[in-house]
C-alpha atoms as a PDB file:
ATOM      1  CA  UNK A   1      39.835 140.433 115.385  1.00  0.00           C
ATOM      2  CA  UNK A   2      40.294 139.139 112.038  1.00  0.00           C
ATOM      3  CA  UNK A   3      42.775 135.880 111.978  1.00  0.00           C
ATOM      4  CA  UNK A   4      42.930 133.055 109.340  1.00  0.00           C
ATOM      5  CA  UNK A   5      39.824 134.385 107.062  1.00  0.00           C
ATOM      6  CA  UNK A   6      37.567 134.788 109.346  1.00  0.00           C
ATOM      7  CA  UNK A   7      36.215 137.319 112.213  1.00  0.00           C
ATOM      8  CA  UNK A   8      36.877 136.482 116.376  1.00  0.00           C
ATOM      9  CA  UNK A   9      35.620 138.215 119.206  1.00  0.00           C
ATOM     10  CA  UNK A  10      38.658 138.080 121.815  1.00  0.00           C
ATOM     11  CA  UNK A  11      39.121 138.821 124.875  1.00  0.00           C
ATOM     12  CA  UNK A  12      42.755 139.242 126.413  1.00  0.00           C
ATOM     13  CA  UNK A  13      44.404 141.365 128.888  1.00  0.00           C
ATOM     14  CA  UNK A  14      44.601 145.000 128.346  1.00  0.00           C
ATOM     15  CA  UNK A  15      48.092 145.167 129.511  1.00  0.00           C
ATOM     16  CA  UNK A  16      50.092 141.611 130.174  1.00  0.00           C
ATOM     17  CA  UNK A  17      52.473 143.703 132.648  1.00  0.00           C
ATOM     18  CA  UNK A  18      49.940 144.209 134.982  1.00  0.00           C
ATOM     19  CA  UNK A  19      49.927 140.230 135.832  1.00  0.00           C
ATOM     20  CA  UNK A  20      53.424 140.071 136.798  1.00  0.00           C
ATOM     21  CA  UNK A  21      53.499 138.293 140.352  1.00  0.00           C
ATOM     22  CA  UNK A  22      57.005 138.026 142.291  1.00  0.00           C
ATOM     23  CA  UNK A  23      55.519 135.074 144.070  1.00  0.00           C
ATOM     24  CA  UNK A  24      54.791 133.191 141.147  1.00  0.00           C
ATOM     25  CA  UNK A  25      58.086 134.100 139.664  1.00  0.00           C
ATOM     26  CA  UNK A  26      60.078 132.551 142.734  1.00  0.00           C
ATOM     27  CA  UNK A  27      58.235 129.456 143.359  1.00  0.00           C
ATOM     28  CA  UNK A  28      57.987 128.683 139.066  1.00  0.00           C
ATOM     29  CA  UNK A  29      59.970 130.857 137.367  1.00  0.00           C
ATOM     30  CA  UNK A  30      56.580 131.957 136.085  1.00  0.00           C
ATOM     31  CA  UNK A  31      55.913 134.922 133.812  1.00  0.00           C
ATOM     32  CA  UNK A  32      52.459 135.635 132.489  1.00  0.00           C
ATOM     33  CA  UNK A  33      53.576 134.967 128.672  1.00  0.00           C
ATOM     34  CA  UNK A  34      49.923 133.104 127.429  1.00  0.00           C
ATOM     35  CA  UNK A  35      48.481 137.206 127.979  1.00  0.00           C
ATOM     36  CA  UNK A  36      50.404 138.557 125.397  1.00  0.00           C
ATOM     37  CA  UNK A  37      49.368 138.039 121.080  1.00  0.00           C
ATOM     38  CA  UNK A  38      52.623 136.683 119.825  1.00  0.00           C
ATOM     39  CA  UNK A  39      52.956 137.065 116.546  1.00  0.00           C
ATOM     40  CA  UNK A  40      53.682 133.254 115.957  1.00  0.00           C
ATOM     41  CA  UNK A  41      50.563 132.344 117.103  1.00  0.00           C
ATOM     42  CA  UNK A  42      49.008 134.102 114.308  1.00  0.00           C
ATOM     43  CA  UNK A  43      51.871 132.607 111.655  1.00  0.00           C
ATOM     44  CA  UNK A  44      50.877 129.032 112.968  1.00  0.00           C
ATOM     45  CA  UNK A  45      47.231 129.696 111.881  1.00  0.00           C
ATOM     46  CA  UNK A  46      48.240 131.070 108.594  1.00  0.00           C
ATOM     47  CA  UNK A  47      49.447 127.303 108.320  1.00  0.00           C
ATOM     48  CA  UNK A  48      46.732 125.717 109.699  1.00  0.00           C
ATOM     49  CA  UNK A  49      44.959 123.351 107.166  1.00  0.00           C
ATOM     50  CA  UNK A  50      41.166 124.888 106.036  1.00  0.00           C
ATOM     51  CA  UNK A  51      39.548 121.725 106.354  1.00  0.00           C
ATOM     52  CA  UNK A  52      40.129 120.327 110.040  1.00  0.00           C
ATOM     53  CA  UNK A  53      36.890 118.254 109.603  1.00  0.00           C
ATOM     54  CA  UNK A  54      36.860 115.111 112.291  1.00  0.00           C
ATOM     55  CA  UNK A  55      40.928 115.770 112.716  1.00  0.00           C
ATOM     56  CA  UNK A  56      41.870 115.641 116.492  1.00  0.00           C
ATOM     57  CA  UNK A  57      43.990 118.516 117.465  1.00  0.00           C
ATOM     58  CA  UNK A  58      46.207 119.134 120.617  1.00  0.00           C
ATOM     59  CA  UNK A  59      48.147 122.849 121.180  1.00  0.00           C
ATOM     60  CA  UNK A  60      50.536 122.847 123.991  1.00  0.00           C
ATOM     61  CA  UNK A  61      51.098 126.317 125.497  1.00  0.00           C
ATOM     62  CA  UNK A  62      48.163 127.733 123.969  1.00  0.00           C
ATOM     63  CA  UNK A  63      48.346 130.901 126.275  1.00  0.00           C
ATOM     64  CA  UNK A  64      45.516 133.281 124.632  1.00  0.00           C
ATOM     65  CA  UNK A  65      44.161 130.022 122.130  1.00  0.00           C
ATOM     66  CA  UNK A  66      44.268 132.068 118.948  1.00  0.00           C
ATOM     67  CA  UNK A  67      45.125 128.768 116.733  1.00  0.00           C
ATOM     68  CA  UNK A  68      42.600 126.602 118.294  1.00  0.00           C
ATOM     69  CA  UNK A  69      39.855 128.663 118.533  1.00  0.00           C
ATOM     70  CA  UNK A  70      40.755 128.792 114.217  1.00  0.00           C
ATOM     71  CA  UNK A  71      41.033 125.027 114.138  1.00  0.00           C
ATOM     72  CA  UNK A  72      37.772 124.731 116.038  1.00  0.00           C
ATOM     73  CA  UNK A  73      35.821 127.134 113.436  1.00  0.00           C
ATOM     74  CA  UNK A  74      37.330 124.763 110.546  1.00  0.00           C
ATOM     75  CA  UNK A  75      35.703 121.258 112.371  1.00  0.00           C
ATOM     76  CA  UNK A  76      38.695 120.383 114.313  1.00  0.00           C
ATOM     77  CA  UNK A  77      38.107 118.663 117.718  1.00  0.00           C
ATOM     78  CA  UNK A  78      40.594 120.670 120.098  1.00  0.00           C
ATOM     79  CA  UNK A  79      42.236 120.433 123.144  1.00  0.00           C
ATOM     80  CA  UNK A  80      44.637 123.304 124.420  1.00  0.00           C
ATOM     81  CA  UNK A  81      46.416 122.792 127.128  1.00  0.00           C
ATOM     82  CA  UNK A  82      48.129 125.985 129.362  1.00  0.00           C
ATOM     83  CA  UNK A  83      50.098 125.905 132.687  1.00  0.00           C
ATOM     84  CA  UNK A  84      48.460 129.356 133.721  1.00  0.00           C
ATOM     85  CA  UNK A  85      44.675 128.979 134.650  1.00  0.00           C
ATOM     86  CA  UNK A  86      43.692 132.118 133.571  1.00  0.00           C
ATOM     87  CA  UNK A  87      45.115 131.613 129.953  1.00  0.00           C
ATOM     88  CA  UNK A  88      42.369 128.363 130.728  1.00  0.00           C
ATOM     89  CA  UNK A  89      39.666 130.687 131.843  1.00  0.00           C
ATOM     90  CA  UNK A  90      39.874 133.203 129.375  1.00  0.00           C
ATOM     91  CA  UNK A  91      40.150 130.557 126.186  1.00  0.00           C
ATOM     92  CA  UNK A  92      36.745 128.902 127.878  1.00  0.00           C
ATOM     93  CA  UNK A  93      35.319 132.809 127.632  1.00  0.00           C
ATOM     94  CA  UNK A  94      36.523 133.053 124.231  1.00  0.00           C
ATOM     95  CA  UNK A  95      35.250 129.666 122.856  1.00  0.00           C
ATOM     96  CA  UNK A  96      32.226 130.756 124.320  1.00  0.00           C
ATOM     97  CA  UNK A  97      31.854 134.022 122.908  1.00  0.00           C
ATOM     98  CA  UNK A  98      32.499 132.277 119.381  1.00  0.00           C
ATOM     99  CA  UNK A  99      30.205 129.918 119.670  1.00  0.00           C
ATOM    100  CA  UNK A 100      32.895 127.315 119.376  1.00  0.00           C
ATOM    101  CA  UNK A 101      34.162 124.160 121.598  1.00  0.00           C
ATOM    102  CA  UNK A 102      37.634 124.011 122.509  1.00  0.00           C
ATOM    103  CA  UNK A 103      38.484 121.487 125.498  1.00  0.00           C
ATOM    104  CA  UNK A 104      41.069 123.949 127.407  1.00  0.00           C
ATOM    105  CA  UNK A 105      42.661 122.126 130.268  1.00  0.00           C
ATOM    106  CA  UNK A 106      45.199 123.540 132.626  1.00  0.00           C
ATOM    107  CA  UNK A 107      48.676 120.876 132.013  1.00  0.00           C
ATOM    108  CA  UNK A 108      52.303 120.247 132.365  1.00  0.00           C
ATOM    109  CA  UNK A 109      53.171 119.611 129.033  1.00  0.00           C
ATOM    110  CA  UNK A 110      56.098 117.602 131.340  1.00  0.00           C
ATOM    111  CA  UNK A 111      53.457 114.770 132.023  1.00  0.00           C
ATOM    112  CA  UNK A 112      50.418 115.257 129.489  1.00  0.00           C
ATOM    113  CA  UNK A 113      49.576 112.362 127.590  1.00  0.00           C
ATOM    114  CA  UNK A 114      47.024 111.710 124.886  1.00  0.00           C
ATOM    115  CA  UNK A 115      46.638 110.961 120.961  1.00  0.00           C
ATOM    116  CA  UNK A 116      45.772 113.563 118.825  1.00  0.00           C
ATOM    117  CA  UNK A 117      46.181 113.502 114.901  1.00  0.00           C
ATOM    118  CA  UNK A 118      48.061 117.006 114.833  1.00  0.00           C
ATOM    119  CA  UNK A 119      49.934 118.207 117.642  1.00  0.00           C
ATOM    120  CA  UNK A 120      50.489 122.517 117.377  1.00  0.00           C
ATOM    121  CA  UNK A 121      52.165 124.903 119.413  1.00  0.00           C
ATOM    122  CA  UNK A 122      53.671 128.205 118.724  1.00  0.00           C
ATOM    123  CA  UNK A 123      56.513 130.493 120.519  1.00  0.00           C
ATOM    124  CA  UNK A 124      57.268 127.641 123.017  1.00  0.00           C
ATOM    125  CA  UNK A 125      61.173 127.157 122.876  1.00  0.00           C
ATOM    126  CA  UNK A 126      61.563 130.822 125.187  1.00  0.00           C
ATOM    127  CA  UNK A 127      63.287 128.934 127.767  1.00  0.00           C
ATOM    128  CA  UNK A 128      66.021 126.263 127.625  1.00  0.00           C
ATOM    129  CA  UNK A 129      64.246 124.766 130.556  1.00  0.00           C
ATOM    130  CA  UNK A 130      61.179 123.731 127.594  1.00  0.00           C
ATOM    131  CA  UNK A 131      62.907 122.316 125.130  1.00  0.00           C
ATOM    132  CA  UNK A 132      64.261 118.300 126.694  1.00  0.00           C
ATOM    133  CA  UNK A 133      60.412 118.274 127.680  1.00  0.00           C
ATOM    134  CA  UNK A 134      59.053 119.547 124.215  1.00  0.00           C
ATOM    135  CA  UNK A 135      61.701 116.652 122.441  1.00  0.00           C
ATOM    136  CA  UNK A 136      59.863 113.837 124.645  1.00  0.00           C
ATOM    137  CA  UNK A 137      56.430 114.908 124.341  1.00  0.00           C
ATOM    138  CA  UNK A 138      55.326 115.955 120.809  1.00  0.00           C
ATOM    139  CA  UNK A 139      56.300 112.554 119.065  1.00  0.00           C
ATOM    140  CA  UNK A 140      54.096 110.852 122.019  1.00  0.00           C
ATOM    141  CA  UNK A 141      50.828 113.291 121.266  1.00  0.00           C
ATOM    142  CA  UNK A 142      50.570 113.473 117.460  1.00  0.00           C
ATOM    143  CA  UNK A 143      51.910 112.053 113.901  1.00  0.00           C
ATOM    144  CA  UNK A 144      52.232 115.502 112.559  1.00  0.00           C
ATOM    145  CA  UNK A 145      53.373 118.520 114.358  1.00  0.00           C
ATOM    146  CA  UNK A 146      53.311 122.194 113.559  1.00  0.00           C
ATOM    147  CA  UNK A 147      55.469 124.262 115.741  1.00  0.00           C
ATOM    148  CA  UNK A 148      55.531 128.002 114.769  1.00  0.00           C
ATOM    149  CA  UNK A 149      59.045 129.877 116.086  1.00  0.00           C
ATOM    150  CA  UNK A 150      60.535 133.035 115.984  1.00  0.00           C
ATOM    151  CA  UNK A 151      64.093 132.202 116.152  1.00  0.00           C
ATOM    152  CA  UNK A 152      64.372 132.455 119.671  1.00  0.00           C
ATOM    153  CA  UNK A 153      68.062 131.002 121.065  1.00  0.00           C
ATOM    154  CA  UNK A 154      66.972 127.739 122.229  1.00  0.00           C
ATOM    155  CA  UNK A 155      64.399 126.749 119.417  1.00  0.00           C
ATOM    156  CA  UNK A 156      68.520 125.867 117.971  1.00  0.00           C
ATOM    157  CA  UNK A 157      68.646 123.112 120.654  1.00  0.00           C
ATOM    158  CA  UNK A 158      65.441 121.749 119.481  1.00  0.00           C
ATOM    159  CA  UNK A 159      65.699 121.736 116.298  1.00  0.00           C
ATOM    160  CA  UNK A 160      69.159 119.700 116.276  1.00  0.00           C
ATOM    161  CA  UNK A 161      67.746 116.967 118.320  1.00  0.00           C
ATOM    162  CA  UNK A 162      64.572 117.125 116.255  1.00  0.00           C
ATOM    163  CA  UNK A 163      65.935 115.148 113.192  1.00  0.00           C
ATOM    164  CA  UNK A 164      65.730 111.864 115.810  1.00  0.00           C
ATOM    165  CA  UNK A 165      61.803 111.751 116.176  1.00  0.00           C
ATOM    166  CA  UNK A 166      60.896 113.576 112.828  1.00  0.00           C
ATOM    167  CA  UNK A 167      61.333 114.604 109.354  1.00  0.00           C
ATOM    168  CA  UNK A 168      60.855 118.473 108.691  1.00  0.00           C
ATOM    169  CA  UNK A 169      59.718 120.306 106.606  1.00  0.00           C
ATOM    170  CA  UNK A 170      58.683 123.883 106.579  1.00  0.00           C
ATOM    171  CA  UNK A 171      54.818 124.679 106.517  1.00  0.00           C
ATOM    172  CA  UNK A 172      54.950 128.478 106.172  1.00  0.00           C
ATOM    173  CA  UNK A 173      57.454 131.847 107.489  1.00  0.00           C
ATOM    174  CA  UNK A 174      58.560 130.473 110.699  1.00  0.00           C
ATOM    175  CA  UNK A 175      56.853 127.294 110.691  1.00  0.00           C
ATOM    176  CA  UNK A 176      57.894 123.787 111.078  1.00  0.00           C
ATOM    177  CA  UNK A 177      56.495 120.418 109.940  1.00  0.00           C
ATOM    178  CA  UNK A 178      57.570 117.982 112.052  1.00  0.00           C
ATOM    179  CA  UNK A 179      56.302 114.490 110.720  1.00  0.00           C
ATOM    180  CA  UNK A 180      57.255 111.350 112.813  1.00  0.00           C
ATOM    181  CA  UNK A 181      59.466 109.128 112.363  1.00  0.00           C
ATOM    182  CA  UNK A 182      58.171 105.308 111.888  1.00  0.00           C
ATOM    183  CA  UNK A 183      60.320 102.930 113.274  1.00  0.00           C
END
């Protein structure tokens, strides 16, 4: 797979429907959404910086890890973070297969901590339920976010209360710079 100027070998589920699981759906409210490519993912990269040399990088909901594995390959140190372990599992294959390190850690984004110089995360805002919990975490992980959205219904929630923790800016078609605020 060609993303971002250079050549991957991914892995991903041959068909996301297949992973559908009633159980998980009533306890969680879970769907399997890190199987499927979403095309924000692959926007986000396209506004990735080239040179992530040395720059500490956190994405939250990486589901298949298409933007990390591309900030690995340009020197970023990465940590992606999933609530489904087999999004974690497969990213681990496909770092592997790459020949690249990505730290992929199965989290709540509800109670992750850490400090990362650039926070990213694409196609997160699906569910109403994401977006109180996206407002109090990214300012806490990173300086600098870049959150890649299609328009979905509640990303309009987000970004009204966004304006309180950041300055925006756009960083490509559907992409947001979100700088933080100093107080």
């Amino acid at each position: 797979m060609e993303v971002g100027a250079a050549t991957f070998t991914i892995l991903r589920p041959a068909d996301p429907d297949e992973l559908l699981d009633e159980v998980a759906f009533e306890n969680n409210e879970f769907l399997p959404y890190w199987a499927q490519l979403w095309p924000s993912a692959l926007e986000l990269v396209e506004a990735l910086p080239l040179d992530l040399a040395g720059v500490s990088v956190i994405e939250v909901g990486c589901g298949l890890g298409i933007p990390s594995l591309v900030a690995a390959s340009r020197g970023a140190e990465v940590v992606a973070t999933d609530w489904a372990p087999e999004a974690i599992e497969l990213l681990h294959e496909n770092a592997r297969r790459n020949d690249l390190v990505v730290d992929a850690r199965q989290a709540d984004w509800r109670t992750f901590t850490g400090n990362f110089d650039l926070a990213i995360a694409a196609d997160v805002l699906y569910e109403e339920r994401n977006v109180a919990p996206l407002l109090a975490l990214l300012p806490r992980l990173a300086p600098i976010t870049l959150l890649a959205d299609p328009g979905r219904p509640h990303a309009k929630l987000f970004f009204a209360a966004a304006p309180e923790h950041w300055n925006i800016s756009p960083a490509g078609q559907r992409v947001s710079r979100l700088e933080r605020r100093v107080e």
